[in-house]
C-alpha atoms as a PDB file:
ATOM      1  CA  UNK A   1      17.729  45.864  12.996  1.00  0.00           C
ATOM      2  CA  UNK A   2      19.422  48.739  11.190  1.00  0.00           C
ATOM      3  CA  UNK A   3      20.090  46.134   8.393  1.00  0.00           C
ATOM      4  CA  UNK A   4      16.495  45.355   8.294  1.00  0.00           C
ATOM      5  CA  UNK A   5      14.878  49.500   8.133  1.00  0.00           C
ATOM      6  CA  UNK A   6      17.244  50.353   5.542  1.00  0.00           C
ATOM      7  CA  UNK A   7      16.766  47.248   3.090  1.00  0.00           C
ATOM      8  CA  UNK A   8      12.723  47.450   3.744  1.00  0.00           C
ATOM      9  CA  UNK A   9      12.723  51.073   3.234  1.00  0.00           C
ATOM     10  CA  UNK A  10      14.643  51.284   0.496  1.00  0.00           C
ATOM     11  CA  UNK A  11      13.499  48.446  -1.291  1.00  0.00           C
ATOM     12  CA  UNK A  12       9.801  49.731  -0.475  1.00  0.00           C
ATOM     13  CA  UNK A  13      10.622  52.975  -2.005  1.00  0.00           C
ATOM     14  CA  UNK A  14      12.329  51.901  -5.381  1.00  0.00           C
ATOM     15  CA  UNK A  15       9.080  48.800  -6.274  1.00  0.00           C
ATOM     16  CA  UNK A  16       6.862  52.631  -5.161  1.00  0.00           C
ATOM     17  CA  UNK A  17       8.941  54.254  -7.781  1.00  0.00           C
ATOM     18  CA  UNK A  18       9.960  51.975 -10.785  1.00  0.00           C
ATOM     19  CA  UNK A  19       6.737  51.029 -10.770  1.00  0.00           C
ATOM     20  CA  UNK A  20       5.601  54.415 -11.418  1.00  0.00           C
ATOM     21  CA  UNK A  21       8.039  55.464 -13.570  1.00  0.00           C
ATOM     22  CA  UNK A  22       8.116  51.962 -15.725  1.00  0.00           C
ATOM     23  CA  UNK A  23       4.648  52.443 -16.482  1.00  0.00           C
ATOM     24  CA  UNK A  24       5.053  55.597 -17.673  1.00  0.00           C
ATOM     25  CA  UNK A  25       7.093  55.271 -20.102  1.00  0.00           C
ATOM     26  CA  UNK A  26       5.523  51.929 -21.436  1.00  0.00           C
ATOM     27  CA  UNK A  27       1.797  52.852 -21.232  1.00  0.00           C
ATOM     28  CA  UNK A  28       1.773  56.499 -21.036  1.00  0.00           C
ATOM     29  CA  UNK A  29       2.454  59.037 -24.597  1.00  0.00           C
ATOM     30  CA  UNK A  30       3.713  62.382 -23.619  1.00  0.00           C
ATOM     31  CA  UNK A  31       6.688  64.778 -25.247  1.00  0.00           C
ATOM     32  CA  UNK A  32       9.947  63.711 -24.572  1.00  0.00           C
ATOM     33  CA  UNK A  33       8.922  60.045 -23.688  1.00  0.00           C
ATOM     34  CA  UNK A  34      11.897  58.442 -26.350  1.00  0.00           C
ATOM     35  CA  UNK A  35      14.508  61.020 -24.251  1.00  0.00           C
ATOM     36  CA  UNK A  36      13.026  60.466 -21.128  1.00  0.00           C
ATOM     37  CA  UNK A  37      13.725  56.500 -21.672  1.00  0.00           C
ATOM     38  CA  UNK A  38      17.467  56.662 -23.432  1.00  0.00           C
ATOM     39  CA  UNK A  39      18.161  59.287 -20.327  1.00  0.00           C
ATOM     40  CA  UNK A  40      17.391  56.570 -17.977  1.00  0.00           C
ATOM     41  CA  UNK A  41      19.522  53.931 -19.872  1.00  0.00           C
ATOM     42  CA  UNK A  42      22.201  56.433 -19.972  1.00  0.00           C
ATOM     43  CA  UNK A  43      22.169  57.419 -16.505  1.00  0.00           C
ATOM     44  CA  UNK A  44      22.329  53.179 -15.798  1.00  0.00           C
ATOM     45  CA  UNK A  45      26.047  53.015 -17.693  1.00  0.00           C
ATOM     46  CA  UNK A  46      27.344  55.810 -15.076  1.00  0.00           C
ATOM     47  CA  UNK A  47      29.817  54.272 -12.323  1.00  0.00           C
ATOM     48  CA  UNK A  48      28.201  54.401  -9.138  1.00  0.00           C
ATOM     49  CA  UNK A  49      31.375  55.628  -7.818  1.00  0.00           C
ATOM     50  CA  UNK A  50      31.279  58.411  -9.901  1.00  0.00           C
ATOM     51  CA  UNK A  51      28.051  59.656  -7.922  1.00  0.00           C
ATOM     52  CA  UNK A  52      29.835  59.023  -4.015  1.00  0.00           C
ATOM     53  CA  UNK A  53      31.350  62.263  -4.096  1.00  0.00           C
ATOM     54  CA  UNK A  54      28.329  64.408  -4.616  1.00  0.00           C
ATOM     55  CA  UNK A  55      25.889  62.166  -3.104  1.00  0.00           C
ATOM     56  CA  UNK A  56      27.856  62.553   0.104  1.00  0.00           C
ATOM     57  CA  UNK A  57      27.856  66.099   0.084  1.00  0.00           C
ATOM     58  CA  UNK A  58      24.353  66.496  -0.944  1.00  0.00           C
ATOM     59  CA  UNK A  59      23.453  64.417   2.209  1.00  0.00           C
ATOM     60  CA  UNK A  60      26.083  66.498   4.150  1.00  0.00           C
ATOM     61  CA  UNK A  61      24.373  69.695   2.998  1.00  0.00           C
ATOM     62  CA  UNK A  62      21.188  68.403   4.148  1.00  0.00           C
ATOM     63  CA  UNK A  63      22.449  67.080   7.815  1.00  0.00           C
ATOM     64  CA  UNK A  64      21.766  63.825   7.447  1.00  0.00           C
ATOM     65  CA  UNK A  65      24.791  61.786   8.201  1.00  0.00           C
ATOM     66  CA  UNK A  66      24.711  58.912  10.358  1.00  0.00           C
ATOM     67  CA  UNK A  67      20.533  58.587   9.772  1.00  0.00           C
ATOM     68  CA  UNK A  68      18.592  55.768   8.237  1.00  0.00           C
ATOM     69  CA  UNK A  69      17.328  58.371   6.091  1.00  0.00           C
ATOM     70  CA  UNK A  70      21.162  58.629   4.329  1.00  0.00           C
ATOM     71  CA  UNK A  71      21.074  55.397   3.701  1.00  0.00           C
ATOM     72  CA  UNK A  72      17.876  54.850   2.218  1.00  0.00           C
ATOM     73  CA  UNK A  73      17.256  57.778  -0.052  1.00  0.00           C
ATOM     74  CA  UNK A  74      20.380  57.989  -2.319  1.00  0.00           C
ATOM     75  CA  UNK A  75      19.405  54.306  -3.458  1.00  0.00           C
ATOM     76  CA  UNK A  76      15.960  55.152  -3.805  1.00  0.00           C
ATOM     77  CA  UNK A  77      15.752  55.513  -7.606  1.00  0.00           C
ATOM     78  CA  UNK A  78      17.446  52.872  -9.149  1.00  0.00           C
ATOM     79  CA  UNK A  79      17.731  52.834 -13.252  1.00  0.00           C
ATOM     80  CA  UNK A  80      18.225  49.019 -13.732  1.00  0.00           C
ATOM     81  CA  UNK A  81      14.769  48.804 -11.857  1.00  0.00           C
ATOM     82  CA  UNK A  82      13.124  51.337 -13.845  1.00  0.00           C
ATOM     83  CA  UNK A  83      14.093  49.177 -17.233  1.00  0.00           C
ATOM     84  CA  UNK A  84      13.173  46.041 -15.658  1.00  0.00           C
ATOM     85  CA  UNK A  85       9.789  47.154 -14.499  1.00  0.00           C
ATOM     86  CA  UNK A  86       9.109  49.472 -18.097  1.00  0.00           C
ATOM     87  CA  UNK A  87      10.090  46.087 -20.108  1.00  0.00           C
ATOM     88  CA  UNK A  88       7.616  44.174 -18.143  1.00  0.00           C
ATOM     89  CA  UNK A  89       4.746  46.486 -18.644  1.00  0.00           C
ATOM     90  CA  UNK A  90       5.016  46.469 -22.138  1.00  0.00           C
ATOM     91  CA  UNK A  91       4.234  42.659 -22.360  1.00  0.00           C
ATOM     92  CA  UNK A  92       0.817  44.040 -20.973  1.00  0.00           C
ATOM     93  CA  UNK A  93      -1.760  44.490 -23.591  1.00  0.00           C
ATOM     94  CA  UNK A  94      -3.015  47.667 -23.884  1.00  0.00           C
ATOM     95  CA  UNK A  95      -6.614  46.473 -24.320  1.00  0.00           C
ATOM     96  CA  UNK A  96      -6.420  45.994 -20.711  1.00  0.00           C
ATOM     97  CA  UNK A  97      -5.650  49.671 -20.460  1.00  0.00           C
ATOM     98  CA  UNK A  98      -7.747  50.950 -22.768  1.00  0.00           C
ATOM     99  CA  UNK A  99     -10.836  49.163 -21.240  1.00  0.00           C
ATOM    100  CA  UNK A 100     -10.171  50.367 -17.292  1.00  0.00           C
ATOM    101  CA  UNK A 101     -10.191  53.757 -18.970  1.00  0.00           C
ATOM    102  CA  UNK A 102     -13.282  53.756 -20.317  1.00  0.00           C
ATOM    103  CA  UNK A 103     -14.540  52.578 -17.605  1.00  0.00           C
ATOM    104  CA  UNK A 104     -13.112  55.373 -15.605  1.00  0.00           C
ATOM    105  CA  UNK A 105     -10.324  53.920 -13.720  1.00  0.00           C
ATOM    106  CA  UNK A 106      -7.097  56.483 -13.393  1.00  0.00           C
ATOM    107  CA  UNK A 107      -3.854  55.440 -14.508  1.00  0.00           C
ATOM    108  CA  UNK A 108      -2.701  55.366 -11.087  1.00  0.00           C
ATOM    109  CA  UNK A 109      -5.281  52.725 -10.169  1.00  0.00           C
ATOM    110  CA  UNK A 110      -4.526  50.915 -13.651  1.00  0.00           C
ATOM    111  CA  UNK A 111      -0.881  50.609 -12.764  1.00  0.00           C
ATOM    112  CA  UNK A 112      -1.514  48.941  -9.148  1.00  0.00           C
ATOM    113  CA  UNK A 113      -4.406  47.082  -9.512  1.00  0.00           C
ATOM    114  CA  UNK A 114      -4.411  45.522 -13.163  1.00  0.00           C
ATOM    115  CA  UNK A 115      -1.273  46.079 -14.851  1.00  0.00           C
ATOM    116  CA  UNK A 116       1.176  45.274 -11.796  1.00  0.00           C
ATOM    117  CA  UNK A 117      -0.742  41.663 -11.232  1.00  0.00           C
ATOM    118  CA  UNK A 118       0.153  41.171 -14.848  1.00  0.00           C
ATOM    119  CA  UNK A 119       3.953  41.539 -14.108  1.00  0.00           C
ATOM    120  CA  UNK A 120       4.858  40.009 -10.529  1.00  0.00           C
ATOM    121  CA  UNK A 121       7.598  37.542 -11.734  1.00  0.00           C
ATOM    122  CA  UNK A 122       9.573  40.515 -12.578  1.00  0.00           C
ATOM    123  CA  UNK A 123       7.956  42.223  -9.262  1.00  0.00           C
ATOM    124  CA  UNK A 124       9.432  39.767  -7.310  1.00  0.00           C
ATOM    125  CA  UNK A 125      13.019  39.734  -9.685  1.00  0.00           C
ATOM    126  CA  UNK A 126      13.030  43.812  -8.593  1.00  0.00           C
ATOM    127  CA  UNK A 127      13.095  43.165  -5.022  1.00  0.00           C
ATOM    128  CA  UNK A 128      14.718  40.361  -4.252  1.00  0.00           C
ATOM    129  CA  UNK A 129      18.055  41.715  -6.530  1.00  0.00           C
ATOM    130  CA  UNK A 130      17.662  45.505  -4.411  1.00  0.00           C
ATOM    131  CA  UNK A 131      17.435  43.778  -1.273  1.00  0.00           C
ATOM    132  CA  UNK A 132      20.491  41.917  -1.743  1.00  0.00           C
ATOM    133  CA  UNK A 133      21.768  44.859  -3.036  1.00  0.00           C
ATOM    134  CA  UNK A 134      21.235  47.067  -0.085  1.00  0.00           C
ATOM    135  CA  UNK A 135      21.799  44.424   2.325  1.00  0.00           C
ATOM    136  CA  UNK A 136      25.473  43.677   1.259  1.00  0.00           C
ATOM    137  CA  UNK A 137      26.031  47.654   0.500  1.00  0.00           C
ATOM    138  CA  UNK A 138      29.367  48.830   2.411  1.00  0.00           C
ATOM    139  CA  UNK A 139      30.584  51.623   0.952  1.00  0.00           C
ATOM    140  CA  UNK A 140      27.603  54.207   1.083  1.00  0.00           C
ATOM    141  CA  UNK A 141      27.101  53.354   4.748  1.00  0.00           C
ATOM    142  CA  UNK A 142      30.556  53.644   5.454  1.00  0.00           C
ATOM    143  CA  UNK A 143      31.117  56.862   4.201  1.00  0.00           C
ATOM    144  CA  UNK A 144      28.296  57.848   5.768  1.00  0.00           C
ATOM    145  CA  UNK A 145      27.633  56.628   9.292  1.00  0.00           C
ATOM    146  CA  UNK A 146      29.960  57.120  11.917  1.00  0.00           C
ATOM    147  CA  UNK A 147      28.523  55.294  15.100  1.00  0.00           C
ATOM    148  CA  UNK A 148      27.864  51.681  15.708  1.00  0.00           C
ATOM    149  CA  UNK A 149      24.399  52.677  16.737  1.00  0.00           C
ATOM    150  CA  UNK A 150      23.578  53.229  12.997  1.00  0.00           C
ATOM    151  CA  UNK A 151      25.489  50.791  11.354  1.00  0.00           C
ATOM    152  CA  UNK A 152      24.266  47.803   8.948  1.00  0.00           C
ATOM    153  CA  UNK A 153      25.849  44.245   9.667  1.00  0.00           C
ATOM    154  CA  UNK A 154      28.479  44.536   6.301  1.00  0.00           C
ATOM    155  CA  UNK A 155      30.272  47.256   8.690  1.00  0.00           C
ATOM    156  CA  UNK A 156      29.714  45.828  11.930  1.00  0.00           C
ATOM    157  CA  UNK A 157      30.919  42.174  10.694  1.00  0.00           C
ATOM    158  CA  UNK A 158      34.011  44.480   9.030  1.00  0.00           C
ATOM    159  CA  UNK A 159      35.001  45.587  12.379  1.00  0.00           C
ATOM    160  CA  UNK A 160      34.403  43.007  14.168  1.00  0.00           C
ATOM    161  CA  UNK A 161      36.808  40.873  11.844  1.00  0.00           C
ATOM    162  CA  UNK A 162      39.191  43.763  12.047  1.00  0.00           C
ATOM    163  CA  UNK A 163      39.745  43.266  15.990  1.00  0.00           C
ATOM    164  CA  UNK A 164      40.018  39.880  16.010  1.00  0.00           C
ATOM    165  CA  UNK A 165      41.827  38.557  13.303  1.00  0.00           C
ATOM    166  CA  UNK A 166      44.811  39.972  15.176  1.00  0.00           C
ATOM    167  CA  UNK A 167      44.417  37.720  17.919  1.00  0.00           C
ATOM    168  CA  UNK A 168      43.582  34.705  15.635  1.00  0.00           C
ATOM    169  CA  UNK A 169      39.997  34.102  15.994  1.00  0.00           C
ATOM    170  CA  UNK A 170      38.803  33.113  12.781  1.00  0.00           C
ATOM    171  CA  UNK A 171      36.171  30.868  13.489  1.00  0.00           C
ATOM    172  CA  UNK A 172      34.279  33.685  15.432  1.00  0.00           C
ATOM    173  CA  UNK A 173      34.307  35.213  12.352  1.00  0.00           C
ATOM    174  CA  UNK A 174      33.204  33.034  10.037  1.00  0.00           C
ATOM    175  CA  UNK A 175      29.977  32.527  12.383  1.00  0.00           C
ATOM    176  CA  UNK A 176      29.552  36.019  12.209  1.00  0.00           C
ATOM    177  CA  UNK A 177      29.504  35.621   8.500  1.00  0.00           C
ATOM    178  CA  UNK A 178      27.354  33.481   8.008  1.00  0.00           C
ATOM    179  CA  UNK A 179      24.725  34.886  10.315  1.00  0.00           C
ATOM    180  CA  UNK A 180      24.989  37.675   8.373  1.00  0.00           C
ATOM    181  CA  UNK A 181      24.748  35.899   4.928  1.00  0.00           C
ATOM    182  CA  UNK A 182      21.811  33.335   6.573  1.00  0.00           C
ATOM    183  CA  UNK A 183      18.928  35.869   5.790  1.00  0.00           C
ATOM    184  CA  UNK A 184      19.961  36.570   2.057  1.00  0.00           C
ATOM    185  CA  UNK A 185      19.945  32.378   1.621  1.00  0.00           C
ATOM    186  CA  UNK A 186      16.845  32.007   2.589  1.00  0.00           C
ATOM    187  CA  UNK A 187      15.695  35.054   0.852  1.00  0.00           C
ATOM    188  CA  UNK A 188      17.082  33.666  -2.106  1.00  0.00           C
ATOM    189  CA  UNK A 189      15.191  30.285  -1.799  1.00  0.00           C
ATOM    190  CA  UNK A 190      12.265  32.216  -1.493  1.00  0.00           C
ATOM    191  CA  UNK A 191      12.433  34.504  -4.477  1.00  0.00           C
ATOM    192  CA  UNK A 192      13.342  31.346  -6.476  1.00  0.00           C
ATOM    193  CA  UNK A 193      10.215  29.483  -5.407  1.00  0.00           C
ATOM    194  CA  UNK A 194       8.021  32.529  -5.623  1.00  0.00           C
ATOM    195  CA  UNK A 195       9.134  33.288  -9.323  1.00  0.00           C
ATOM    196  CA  UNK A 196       8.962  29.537 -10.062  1.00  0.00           C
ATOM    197  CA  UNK A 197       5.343  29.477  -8.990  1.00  0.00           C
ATOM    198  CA  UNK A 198       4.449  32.712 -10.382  1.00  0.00           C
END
């Protein structure tokens, strides 16, 4: 369950936000658009385990360790999904645009309703690669949880190799495994089919 609420939250939050922020800076002129754009693609080539360090204190700071909430909002802005999304919208013509304006629509509405329809293949390509993403994460909840009340199933299948691969149980854990991998396969299936159809 604590597998599920983090990779729905998260993955709910980042389609909210590279959304947003993709059509932006395809659809939207404003100063320091060009910047705004490289500064994403820039912040993209940074290690993510450059960012552990002060992401952890940051959350520390704040008192959130061991909460869903650590583990969904440090992933909540991801760069690769801001590109993806931008790139997408700019296959969208801006006639489109230009017409929902006139007609009074708000760029808010224009995003949801009639450019995001446009785009869903690479919808769907957004959230199927952050949920497996966040689903097989292990170090941010590790650093960051400390009871098994709170824990995602990459940690929980961790220690639960860790105590019994000492007493030679290794087909327990490969059935753990896979029940933890089963969701992500089908998953998979299904983004391929949706994006196939779509």
């Amino acid at each position: 369950m604590n597998s599920v609420i983090v990779t729905f939250g998260r993955v709910s939050i980042v389609v909210v936000i590279s959304v947003m922020t993709g059509y932006a800076l395809s659809k939207l002129r404003f100063p320091g658009q060009g910047f705004l754009f490289v500064l994403t693609l820039a912040l993209s080539m940074i290690p993510a385990q450059l960012t552990i360090i002060p992401l952890f204190l940051l959350v520390a700071d704040y008192k959130l360790l061991n909460t869903c909430t650590a583990l969904i909002l440090p992933g909540a802005v991801n760069t690769f999904s801001i590109f993806l999304m931008r790139q997408a919208f700019l296959s969208v013509p801006d006639d489109y645009i230009e017409a929902a304006l006139i007609d009074g629509a708000s760029h808010f509405r224009i995003a949801f309703r009639i450019a995001l329809p446009m785009v869903i293949p690479m919808l769907v390509t957004v959230v199927v690669v952050n949920t497996f993403w966040t689903w097989n994460d292990f170090l941010w909840p590790f650093l960051v949880t400390q009871s098994d009340q709170i824990r995602t199933l990459p940690l929980v299948l961790a220690k639960f190799s860790s105590t019994v691969m000492g007493i030679q149980r290794s087909g327990e854990v490969m059935s753990a495994a896979t029940l933890t991998a089963t969701p992500m396969i089908v998953y998979s299936k299904w983004g391929q089919s949706m994006v196939s159809v779509l």
